[in-house]
PDB file of N, CA and C in Angstrom:
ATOM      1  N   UNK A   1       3.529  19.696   3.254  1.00  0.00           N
ATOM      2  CA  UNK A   1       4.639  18.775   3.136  1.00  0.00           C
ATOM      3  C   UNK A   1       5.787  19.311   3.980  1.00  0.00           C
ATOM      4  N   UNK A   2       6.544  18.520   4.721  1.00  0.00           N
ATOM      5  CA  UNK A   2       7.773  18.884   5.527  1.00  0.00           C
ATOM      6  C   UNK A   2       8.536  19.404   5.003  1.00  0.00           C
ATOM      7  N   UNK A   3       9.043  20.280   5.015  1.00  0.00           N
ATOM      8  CA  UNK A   3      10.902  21.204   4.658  1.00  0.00           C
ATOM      9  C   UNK A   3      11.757  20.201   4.705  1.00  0.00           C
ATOM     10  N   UNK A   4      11.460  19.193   5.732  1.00  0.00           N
ATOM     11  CA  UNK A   4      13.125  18.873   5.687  1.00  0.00           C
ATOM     12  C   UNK A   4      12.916  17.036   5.015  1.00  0.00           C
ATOM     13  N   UNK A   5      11.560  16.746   4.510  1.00  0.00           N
ATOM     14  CA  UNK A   5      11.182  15.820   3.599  1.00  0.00           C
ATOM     15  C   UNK A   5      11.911  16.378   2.035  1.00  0.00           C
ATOM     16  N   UNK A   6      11.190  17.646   1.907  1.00  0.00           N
ATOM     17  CA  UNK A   6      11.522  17.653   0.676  1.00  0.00           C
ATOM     18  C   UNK A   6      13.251  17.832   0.443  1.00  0.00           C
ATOM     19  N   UNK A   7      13.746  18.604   1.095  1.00  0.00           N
ATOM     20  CA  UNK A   7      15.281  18.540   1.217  1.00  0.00           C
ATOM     21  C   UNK A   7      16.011  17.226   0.706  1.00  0.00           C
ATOM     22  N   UNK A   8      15.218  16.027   1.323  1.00  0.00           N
ATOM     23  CA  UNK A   8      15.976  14.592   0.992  1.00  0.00           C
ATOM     24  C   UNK A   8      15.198  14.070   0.227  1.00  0.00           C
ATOM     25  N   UNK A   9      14.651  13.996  -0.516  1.00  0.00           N
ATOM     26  CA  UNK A   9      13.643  13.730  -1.692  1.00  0.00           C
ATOM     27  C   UNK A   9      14.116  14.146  -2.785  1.00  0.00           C
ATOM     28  N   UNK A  10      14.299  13.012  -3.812  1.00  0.00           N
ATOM     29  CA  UNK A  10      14.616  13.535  -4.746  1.00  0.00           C
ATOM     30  C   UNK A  10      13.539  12.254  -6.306  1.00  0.00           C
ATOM     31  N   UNK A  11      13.670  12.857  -7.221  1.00  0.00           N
ATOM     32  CA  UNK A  11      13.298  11.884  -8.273  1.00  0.00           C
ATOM     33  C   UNK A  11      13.891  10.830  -8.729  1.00  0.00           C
ATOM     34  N   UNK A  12      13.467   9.639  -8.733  1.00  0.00           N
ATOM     35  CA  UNK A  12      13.838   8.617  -8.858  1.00  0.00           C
ATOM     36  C   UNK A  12      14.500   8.304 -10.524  1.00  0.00           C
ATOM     37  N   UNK A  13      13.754   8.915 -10.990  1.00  0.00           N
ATOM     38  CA  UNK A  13      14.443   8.466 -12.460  1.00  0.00           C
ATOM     39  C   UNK A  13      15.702   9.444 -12.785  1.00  0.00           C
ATOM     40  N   UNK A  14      15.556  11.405 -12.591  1.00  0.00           N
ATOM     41  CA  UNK A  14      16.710  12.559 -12.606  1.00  0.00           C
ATOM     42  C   UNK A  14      17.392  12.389 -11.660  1.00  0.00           C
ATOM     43  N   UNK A  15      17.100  11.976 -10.114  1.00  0.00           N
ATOM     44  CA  UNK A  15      17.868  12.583  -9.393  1.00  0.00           C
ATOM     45  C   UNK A  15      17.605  14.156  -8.939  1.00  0.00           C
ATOM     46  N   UNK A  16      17.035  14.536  -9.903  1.00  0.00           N
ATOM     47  CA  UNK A  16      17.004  16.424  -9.640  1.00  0.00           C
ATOM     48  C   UNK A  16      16.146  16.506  -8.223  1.00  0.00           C
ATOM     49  N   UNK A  17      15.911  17.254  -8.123  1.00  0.00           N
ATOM     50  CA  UNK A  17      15.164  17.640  -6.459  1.00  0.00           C
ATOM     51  C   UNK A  17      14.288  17.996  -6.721  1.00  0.00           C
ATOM     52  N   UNK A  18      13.198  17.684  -5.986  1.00  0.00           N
ATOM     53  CA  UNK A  18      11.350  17.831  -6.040  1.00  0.00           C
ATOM     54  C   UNK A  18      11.313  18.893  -5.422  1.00  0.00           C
ATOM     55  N   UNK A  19       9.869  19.709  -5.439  1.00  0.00           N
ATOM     56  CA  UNK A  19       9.248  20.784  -4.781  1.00  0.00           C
ATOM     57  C   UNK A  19       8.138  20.515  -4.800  1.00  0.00           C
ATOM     58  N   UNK A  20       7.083  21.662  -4.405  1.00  0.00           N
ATOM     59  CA  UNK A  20       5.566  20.990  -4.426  1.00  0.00           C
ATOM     60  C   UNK A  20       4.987  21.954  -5.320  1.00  0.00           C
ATOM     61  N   UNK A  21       4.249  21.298  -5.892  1.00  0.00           N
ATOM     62  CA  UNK A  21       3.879  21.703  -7.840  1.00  0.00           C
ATOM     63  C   UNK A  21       2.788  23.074  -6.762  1.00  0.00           C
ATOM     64  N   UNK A  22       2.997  24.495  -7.794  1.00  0.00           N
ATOM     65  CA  UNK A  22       2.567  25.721  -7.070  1.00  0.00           C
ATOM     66  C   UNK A  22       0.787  25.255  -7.265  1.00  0.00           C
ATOM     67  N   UNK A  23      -0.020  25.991  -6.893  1.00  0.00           N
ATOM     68  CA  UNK A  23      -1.718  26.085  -6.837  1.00  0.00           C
ATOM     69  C   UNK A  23      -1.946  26.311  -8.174  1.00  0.00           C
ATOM     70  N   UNK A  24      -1.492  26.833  -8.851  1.00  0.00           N
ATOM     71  CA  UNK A  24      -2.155  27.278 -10.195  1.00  0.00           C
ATOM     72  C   UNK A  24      -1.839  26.225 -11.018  1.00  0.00           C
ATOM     73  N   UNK A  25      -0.517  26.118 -10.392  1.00  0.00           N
ATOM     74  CA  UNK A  25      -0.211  24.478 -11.760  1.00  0.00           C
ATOM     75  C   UNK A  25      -0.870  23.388 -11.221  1.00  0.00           C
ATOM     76  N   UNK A  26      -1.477  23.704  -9.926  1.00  0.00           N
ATOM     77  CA  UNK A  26      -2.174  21.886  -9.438  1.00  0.00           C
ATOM     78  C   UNK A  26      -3.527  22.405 -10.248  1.00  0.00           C
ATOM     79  N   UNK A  27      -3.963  23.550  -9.560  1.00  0.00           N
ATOM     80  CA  UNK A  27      -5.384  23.778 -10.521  1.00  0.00           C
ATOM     81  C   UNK A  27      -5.451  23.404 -11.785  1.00  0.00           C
ATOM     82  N   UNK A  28      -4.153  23.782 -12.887  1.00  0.00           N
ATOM     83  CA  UNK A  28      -4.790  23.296 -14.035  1.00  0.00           C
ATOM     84  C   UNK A  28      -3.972  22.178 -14.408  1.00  0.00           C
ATOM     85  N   UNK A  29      -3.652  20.989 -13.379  1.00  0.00           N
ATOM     86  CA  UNK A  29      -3.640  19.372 -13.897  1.00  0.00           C
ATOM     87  C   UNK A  29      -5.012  18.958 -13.406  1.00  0.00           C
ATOM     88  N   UNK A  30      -5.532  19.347 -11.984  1.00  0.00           N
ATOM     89  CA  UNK A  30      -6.936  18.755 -11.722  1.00  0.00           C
ATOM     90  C   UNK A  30      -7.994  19.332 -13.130  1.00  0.00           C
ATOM     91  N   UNK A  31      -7.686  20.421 -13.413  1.00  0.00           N
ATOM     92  CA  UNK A  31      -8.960  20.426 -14.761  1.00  0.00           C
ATOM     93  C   UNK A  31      -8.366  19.502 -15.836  1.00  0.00           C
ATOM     94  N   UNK A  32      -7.363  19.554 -16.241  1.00  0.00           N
ATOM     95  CA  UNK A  32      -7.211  18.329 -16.834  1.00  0.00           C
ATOM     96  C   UNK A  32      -7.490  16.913 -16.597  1.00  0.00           C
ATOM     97  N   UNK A  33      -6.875  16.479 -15.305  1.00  0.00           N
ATOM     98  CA  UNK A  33      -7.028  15.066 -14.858  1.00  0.00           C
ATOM     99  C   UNK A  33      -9.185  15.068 -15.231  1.00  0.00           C
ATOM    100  N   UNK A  34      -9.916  16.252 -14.864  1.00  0.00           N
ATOM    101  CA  UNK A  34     -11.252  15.669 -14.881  1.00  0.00           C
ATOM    102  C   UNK A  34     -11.831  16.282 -16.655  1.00  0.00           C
ATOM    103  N   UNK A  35     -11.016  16.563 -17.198  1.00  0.00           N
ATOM    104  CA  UNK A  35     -11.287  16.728 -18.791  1.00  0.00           C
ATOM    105  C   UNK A  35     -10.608  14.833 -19.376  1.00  0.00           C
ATOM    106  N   UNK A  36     -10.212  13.990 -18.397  1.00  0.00           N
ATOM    107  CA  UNK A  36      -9.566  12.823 -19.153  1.00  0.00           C
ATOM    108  C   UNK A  36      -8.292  13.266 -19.912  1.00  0.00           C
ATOM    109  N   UNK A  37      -7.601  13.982 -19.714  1.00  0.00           N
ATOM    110  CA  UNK A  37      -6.523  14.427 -20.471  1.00  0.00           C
ATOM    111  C   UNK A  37      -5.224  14.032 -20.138  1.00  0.00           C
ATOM    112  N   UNK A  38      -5.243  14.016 -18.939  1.00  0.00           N
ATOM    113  CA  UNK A  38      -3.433  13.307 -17.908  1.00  0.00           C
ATOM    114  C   UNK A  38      -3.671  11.623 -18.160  1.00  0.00           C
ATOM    115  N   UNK A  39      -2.547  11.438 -18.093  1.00  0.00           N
ATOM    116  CA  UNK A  39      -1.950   9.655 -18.103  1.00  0.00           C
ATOM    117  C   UNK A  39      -0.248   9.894 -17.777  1.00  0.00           C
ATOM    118  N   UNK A  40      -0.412   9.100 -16.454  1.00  0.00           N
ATOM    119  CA  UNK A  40       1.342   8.340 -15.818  1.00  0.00           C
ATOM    120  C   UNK A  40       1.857   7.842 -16.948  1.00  0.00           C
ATOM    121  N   UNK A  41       2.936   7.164 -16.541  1.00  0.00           N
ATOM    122  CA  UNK A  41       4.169   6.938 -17.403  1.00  0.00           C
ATOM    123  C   UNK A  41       3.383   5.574 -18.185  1.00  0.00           C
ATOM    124  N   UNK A  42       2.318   4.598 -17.506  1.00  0.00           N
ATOM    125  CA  UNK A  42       1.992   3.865 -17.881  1.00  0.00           C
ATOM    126  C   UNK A  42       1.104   3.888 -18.912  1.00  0.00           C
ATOM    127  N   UNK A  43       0.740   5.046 -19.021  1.00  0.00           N
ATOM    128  CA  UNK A  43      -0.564   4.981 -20.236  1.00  0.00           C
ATOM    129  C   UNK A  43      -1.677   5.140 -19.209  1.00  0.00           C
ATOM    130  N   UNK A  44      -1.516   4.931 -18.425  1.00  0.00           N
ATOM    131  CA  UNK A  44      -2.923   5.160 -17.361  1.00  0.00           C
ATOM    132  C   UNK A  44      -3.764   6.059 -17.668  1.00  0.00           C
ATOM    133  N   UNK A  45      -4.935   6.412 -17.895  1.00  0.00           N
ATOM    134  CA  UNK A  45      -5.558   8.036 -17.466  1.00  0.00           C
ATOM    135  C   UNK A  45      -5.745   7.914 -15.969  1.00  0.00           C
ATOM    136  N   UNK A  46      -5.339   9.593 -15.457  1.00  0.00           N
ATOM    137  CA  UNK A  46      -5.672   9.531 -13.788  1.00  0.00           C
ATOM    138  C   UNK A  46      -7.361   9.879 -13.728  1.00  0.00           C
ATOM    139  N   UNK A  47      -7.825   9.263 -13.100  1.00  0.00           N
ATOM    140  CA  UNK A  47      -9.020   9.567 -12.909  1.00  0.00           C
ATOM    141  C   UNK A  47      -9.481  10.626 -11.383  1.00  0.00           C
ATOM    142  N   UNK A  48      -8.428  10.668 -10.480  1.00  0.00           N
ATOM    143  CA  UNK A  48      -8.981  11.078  -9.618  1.00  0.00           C
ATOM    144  C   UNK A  48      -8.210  12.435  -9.733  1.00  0.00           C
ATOM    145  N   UNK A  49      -8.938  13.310  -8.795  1.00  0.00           N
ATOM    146  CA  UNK A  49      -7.693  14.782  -8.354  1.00  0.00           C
ATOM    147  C   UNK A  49      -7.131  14.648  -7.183  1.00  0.00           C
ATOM    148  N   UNK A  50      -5.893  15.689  -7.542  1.00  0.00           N
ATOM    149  CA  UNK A  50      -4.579  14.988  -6.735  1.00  0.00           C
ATOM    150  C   UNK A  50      -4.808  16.667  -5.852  1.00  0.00           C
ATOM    151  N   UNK A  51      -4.848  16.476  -4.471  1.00  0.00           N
ATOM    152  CA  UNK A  51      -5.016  17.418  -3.832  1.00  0.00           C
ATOM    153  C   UNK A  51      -3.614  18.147  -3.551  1.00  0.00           C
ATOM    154  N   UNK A  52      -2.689  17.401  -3.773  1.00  0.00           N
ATOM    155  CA  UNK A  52      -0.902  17.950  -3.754  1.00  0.00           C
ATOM    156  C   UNK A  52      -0.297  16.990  -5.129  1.00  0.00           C
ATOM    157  N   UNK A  53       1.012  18.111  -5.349  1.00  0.00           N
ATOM    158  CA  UNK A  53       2.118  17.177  -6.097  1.00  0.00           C
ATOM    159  C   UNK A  53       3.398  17.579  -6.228  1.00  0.00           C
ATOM    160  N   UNK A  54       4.297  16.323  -6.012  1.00  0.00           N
ATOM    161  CA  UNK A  54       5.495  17.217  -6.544  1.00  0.00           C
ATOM    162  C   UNK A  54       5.945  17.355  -7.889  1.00  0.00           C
ATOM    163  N   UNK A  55       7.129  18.227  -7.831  1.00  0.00           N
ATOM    164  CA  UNK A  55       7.113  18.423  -9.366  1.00  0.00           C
ATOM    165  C   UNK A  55       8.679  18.513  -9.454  1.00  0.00           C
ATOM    166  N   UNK A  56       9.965  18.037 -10.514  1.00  0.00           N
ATOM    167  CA  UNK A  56      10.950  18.322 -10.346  1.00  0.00           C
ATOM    168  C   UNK A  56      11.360  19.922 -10.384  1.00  0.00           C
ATOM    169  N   UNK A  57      12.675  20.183 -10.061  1.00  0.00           N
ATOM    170  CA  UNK A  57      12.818  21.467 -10.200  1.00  0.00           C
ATOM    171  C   UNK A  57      13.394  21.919 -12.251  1.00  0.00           C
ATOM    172  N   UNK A  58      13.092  21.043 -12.848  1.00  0.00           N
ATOM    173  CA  UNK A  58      13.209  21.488 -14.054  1.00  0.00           C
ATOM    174  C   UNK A  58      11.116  21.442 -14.778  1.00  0.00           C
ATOM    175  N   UNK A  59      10.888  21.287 -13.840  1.00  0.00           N
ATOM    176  CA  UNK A  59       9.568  21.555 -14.213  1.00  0.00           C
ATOM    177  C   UNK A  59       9.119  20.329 -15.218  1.00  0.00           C
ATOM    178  N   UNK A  60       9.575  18.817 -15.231  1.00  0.00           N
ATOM    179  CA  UNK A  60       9.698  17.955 -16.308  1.00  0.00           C
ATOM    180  C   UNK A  60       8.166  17.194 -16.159  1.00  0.00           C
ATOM    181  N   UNK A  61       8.798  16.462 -14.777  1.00  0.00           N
ATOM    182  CA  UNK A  61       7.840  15.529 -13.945  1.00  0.00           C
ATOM    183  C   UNK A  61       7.157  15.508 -12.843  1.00  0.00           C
ATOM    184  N   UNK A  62       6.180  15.302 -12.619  1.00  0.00           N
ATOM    185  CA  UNK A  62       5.481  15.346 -11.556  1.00  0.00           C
ATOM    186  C   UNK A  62       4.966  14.149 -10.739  1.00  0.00           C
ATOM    187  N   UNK A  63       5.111  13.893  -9.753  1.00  0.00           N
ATOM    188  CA  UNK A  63       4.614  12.622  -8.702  1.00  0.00           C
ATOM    189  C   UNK A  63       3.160  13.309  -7.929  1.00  0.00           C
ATOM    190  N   UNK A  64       2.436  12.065  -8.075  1.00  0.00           N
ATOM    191  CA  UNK A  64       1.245  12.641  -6.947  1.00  0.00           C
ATOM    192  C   UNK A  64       1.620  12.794  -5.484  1.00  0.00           C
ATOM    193  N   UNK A  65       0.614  13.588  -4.622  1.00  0.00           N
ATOM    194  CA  UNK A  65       0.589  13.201  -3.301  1.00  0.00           C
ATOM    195  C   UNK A  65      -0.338  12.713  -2.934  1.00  0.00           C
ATOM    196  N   UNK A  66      -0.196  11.580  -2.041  1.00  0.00           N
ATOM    197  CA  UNK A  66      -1.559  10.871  -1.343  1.00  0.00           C
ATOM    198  C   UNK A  66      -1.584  10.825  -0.195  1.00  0.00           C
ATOM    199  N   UNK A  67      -2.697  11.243   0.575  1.00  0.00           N
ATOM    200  CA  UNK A  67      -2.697  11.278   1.695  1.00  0.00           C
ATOM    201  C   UNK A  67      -1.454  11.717   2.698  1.00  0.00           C
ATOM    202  N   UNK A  68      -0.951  12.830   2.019  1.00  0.00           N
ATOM    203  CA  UNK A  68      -0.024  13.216   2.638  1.00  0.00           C
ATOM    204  C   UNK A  68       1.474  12.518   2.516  1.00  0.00           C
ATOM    205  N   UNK A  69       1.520  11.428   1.550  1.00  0.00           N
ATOM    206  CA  UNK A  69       2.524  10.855   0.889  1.00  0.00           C
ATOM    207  C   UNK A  69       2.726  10.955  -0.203  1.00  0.00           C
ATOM    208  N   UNK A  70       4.139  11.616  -0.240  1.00  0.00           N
ATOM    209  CA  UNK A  70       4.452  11.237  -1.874  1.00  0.00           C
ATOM    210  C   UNK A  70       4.753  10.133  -2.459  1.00  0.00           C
ATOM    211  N   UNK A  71       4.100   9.891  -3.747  1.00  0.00           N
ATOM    212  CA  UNK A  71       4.182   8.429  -3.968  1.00  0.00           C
ATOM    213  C   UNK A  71       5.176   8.823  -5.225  1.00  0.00           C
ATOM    214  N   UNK A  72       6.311   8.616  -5.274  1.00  0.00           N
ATOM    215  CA  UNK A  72       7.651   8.501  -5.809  1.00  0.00           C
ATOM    216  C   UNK A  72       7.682   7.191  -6.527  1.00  0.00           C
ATOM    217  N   UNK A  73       6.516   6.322  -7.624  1.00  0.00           N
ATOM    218  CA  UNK A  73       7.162   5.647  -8.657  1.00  0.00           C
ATOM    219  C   UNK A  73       6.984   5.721  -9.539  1.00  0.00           C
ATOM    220  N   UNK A  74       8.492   5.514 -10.701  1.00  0.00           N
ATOM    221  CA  UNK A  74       7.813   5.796 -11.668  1.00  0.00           C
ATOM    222  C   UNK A  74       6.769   5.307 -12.467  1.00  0.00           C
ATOM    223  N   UNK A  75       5.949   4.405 -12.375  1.00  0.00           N
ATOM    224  CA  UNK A  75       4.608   4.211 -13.478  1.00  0.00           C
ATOM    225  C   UNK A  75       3.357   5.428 -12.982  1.00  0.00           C
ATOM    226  N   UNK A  76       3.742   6.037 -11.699  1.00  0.00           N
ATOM    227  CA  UNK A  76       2.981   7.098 -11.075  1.00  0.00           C
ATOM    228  C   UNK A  76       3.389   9.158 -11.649  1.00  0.00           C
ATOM    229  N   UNK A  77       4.442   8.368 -12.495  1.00  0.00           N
ATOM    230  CA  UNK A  77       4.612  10.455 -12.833  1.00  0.00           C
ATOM    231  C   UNK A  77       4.224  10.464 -13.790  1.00  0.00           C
ATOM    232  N   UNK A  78       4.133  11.525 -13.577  1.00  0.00           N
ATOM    233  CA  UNK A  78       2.953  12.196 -15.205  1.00  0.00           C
ATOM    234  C   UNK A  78       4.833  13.080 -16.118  1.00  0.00           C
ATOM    235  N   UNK A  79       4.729  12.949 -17.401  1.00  0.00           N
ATOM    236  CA  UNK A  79       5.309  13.691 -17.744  1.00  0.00           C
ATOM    237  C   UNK A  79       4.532  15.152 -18.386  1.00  0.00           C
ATOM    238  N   UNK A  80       5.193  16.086 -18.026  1.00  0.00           N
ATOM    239  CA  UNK A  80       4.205  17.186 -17.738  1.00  0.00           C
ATOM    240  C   UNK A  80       4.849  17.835 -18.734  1.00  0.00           C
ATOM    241  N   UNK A  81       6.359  17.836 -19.833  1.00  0.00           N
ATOM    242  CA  UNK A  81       6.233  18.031 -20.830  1.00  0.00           C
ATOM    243  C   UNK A  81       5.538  17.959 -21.871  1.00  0.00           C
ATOM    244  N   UNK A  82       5.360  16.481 -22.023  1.00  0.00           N
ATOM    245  CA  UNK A  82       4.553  15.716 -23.146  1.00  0.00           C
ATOM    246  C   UNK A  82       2.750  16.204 -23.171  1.00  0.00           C
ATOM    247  N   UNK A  83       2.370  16.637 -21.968  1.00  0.00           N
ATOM    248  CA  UNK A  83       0.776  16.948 -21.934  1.00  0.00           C
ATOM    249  C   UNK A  83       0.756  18.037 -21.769  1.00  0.00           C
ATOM    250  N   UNK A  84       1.828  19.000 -21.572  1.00  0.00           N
ATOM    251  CA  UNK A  84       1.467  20.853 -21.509  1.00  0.00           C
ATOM    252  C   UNK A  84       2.393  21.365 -22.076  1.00  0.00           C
TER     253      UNK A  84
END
């Protein structure tokens, strides 16, 4: 992800400023996401693994990345309080 993307990126619902969720914390949402355990804001379960993500800097919420885009809406963040 670009430096100077994430700089102007911020969360749509805080405002707070995104980063990109570290390897160990993506590792254990992908074992989750394939245990059926994650669901977006919508109730969704994610079914697929998210090869990137961001994450706020209070560690709250997380947005996927797709294909090299962050997809910044909210029915797409996981609250990462509520499931860890």
């Amino acid at each position: 992800m670009d430096k100077k993307l994430l700089d102007i990126i911020c969360c749509p619902m805080t405002k707070l400023p995104l980063e990109l969720l570290a390897t160990d914390r993506l590792d254990n949402l992908n074992a989750a996401i394939r245990a059926g355990e994650i669901k977006n804001r919508t109730a969704s379960p994610l079914t697929d693994e998210l090869s990137a993500a961001l994450v706020t800097r209070d560690g709250r919420h997380v947005y996927p990345v797709r294909d090299g885009i962050p997809i910044l809406l909210e029915e797409e963040c996981i609250d990462w309080s509520d499931q860890f």
